[in-house]
N, C-alpha and C. Protein backbone atom coordinates (compact mmCIF):
# COMPACT_ATOMS: atom_id res chain seq x y z
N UNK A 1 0.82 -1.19 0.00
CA UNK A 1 0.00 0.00 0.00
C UNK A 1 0.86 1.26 0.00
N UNK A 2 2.38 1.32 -0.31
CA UNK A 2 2.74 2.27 -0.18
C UNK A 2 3.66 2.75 -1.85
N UNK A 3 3.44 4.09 -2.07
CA UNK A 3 4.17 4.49 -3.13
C UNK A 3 5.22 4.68 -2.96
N UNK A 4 6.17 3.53 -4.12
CA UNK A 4 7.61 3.46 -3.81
C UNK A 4 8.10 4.67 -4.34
N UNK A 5 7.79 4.84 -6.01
CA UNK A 5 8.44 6.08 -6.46
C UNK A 5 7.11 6.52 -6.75
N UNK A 6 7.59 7.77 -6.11
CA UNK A 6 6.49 9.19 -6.62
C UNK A 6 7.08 9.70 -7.94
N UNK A 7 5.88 9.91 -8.88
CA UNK A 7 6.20 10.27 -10.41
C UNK A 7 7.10 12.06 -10.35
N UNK A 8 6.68 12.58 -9.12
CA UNK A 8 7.02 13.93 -9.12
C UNK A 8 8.70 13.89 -7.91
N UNK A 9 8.21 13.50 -6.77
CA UNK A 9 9.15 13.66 -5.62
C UNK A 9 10.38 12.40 -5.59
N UNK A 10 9.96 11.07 -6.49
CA UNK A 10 10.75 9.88 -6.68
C UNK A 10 10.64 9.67 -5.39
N UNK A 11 11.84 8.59 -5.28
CA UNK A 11 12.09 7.25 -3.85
C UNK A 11 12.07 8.34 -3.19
N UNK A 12 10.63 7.65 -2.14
CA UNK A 12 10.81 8.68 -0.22
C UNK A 12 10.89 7.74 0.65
N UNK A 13 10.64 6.61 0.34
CA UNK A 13 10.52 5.20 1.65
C UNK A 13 11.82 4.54 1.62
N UNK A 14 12.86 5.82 2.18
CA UNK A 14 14.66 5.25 1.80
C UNK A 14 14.91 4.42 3.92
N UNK A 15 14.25 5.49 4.66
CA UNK A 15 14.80 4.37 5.96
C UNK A 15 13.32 3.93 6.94
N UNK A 16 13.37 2.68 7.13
CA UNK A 16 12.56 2.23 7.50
C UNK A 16 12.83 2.23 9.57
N UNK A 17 11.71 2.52 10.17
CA UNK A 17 11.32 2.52 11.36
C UNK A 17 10.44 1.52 11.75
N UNK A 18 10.55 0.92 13.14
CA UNK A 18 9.44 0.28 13.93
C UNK A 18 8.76 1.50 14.53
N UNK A 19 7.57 1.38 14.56
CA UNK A 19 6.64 2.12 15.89
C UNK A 19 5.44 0.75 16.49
N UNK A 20 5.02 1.00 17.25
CA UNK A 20 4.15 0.23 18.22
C UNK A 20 2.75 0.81 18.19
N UNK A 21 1.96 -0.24 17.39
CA UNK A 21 0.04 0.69 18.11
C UNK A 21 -0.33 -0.66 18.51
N UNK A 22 -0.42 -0.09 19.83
CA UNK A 22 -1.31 -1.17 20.87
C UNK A 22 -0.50 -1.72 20.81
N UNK A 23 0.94 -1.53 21.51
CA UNK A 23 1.94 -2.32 21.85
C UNK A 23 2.76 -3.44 20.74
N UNK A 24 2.16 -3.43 19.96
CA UNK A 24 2.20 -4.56 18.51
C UNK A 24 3.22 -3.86 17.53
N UNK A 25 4.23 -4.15 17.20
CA UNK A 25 5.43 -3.48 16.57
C UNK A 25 4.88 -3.80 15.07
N UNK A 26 5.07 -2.54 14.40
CA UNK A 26 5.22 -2.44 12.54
C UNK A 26 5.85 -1.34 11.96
N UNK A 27 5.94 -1.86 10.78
CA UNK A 27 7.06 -0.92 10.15
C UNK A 27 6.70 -0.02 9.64
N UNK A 28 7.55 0.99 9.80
CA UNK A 28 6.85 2.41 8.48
C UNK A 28 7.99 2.80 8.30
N UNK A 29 8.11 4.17 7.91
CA UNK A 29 8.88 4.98 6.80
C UNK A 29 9.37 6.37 7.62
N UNK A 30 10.31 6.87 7.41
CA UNK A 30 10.73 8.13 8.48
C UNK A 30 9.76 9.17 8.31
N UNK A 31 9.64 9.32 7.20
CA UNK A 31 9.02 10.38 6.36
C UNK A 31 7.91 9.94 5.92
N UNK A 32 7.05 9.40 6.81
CA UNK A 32 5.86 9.16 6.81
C UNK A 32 5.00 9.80 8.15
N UNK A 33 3.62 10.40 8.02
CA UNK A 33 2.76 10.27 8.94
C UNK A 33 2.27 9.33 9.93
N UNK A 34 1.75 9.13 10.71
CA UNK A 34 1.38 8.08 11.90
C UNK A 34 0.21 7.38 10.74
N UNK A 35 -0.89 8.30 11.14
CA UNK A 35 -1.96 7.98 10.21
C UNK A 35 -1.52 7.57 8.68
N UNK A 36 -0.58 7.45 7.89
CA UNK A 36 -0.25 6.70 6.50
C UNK A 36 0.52 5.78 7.35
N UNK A 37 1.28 5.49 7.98
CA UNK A 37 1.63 4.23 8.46
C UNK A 37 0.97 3.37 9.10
N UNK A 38 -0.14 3.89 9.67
CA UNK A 38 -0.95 2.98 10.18
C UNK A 38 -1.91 1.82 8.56
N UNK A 39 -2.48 3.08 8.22
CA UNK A 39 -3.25 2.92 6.99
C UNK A 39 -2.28 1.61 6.16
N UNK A 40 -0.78 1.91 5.92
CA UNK A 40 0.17 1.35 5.00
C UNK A 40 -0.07 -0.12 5.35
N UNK A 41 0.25 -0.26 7.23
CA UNK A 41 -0.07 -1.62 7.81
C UNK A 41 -1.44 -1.94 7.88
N UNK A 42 -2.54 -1.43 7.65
CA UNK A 42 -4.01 -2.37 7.22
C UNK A 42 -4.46 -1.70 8.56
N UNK A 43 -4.38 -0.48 9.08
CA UNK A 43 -5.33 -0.57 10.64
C UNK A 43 -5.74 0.83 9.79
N UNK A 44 -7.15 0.92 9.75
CA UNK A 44 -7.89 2.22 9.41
C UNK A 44 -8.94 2.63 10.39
N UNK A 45 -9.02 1.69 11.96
CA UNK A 45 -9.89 2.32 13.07
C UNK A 45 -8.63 3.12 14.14
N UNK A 46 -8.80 4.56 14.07
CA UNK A 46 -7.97 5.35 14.78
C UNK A 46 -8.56 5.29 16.21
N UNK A 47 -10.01 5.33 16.17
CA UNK A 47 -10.40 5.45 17.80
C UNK A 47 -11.93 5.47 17.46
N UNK A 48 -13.07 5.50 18.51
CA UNK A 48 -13.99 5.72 18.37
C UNK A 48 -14.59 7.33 18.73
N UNK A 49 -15.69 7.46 18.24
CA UNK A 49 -16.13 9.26 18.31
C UNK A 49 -17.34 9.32 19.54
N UNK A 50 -16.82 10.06 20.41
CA UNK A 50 -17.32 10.19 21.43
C UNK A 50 -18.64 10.23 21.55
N UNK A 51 -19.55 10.94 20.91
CA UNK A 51 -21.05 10.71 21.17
C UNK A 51 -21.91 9.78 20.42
N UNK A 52 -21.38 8.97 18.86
CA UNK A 52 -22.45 8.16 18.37
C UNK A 52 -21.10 6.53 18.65
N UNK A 53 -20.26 6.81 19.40
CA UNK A 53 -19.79 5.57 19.44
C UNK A 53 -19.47 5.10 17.91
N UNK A 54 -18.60 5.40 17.37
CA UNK A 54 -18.86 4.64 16.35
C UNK A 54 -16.98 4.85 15.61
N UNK A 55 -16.99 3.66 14.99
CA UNK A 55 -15.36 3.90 14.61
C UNK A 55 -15.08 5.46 13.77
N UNK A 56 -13.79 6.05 14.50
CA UNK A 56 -12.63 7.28 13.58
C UNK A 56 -11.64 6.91 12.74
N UNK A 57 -11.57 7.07 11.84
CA UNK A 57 -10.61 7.17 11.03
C UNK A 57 -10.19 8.21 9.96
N UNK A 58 -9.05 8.09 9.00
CA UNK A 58 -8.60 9.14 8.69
C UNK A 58 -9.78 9.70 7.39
N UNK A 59 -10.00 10.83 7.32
CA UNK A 59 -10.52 11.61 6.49
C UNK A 59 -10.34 12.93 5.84
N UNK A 60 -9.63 13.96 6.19
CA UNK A 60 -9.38 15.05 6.00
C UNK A 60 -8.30 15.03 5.50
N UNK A 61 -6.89 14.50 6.15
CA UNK A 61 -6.11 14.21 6.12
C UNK A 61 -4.69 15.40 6.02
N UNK A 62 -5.70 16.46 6.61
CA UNK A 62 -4.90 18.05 6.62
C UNK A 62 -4.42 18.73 7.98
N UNK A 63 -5.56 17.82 8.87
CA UNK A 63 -5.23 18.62 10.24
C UNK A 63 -6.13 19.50 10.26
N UNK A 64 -7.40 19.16 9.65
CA UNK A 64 -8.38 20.27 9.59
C UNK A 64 -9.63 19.04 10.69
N UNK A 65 -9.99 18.70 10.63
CA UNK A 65 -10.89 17.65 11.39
C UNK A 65 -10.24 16.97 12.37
N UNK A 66 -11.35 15.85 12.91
CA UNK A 66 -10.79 16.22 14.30
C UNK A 66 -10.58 14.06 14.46
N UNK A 67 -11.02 13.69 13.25
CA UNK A 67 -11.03 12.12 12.97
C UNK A 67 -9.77 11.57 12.93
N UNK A 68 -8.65 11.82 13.44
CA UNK A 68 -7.49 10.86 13.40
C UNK A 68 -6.54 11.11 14.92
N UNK A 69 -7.44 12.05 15.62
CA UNK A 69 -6.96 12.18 16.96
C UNK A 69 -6.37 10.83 17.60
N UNK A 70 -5.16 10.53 18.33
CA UNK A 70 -4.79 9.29 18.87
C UNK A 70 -4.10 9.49 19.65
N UNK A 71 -3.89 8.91 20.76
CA UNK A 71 -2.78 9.01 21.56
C UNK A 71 -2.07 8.42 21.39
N UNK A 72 -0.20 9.73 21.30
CA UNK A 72 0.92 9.20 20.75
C UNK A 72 2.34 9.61 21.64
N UNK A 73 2.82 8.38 21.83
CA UNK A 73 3.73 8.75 23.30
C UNK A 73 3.41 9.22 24.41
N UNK A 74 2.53 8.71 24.83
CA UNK A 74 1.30 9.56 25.95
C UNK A 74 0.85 10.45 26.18
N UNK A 75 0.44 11.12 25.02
CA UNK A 75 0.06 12.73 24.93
C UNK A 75 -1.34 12.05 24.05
N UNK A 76 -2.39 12.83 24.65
CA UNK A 76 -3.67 12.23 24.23
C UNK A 76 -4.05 13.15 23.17
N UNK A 77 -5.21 12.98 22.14
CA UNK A 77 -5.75 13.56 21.41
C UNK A 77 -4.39 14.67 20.65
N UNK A 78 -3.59 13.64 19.99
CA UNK A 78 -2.78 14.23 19.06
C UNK A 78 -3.39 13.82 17.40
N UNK A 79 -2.98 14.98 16.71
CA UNK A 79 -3.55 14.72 15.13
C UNK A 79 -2.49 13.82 14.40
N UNK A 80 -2.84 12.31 14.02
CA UNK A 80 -1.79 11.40 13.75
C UNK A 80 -1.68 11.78 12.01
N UNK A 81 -2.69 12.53 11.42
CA UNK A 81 -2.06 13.01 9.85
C UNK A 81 -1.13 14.18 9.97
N UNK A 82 -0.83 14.56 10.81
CA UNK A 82 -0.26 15.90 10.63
C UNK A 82 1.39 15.16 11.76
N UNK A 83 1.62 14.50 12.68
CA UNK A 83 2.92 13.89 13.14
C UNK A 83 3.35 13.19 12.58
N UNK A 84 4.80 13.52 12.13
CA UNK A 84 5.50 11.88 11.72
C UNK A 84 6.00 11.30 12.32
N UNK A 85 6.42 9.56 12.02
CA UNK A 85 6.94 8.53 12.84
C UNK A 85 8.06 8.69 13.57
N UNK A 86 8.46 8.10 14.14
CA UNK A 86 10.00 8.46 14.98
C UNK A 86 10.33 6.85 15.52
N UNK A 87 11.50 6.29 15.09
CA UNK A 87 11.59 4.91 15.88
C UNK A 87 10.92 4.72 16.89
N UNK A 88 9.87 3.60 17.47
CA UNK A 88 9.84 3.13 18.77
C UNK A 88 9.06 4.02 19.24
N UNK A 89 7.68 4.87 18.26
CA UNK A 89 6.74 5.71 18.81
C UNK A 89 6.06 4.73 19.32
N UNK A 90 5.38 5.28 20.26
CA UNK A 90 4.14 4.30 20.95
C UNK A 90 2.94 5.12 20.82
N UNK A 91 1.68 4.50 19.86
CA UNK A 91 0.37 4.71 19.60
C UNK A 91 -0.70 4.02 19.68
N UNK A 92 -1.65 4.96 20.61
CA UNK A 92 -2.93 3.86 20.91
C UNK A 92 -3.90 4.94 20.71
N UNK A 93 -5.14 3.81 20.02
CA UNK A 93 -6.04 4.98 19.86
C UNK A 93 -7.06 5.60 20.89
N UNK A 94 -7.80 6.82 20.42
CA UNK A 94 -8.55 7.46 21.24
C UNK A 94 -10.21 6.60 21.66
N UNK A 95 -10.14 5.87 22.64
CA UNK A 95 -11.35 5.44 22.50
C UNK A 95 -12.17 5.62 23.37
N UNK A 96 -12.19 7.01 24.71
CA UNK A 96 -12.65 7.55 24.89
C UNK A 96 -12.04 8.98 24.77
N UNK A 97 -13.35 10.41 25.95
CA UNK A 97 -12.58 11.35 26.08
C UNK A 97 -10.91 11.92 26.46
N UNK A 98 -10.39 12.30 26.50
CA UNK A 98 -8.89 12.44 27.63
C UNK A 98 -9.65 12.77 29.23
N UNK A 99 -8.66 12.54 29.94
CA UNK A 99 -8.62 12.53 31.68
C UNK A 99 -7.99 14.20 31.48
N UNK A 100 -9.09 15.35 31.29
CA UNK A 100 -8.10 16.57 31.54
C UNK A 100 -8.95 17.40 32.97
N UNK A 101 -8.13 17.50 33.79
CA UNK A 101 -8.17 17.81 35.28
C UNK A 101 -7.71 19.46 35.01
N UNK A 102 -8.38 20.84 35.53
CA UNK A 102 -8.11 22.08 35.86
C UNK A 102 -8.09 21.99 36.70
N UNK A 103 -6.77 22.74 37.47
CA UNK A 103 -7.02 23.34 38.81
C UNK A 103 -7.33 25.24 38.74
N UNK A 104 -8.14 24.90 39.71
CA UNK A 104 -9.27 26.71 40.08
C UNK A 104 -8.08 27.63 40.78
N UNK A 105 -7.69 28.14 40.73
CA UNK A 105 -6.98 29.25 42.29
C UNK A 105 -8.20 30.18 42.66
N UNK A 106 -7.87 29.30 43.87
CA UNK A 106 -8.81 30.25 45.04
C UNK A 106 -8.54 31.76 45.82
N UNK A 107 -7.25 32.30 45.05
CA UNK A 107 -6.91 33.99 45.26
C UNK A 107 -7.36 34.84 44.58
């Protein structure tokens, strides 16, 4: 699933990386996105969408929508089309809200 040579940019898939989703090691490309490496390895459910329950995946693919949110290296609700891979990323998807806690000051 991946384009070896681009007719315009030629060979981009020159060094290959492991990353981890859901702990499960696969390969991608340096110079690849989370979300196209996921896609490349056959996983197209990023997380589920909070109010109709129902599978996310990539669609926009600009960083304009909000469908490829995942948590990546333990930072929750990151946009996986818009980050690229890095050896030994760790990604799991969003399948509920995030745990985000404010504290008030009482001065």
């Amino acid at each position: 699933m991946h384009i070896e040579k681009h007719p315009v940019l030629g060979r981009q898939l020159l060094k290959p990386v492991t990353i981890y989703f859901n702990d499960q090691p696969y390969q991608a490309y340096s110079q690849q996105s989370v979300a196209a490496a996921l896609m490349a390895n056959g996983i197209k459910k990023l997380g589920v969408s909070r109010k109709l329950v129902q599978s996310r995946g990539l669609f926009c693919s600009r960083g304009r929508c909000c469908s490829c949110y995942m948590t990546i290296d333990g930072e929750d609700h990151v946009r996986s089309c818009m980050t690229v891979v890095k050896d030994g990323m760790r990604i799991y998807p969003n399948m509920e809200d995030p745990e985000v806690r404010r504290e008030i000051d009482e001065d």
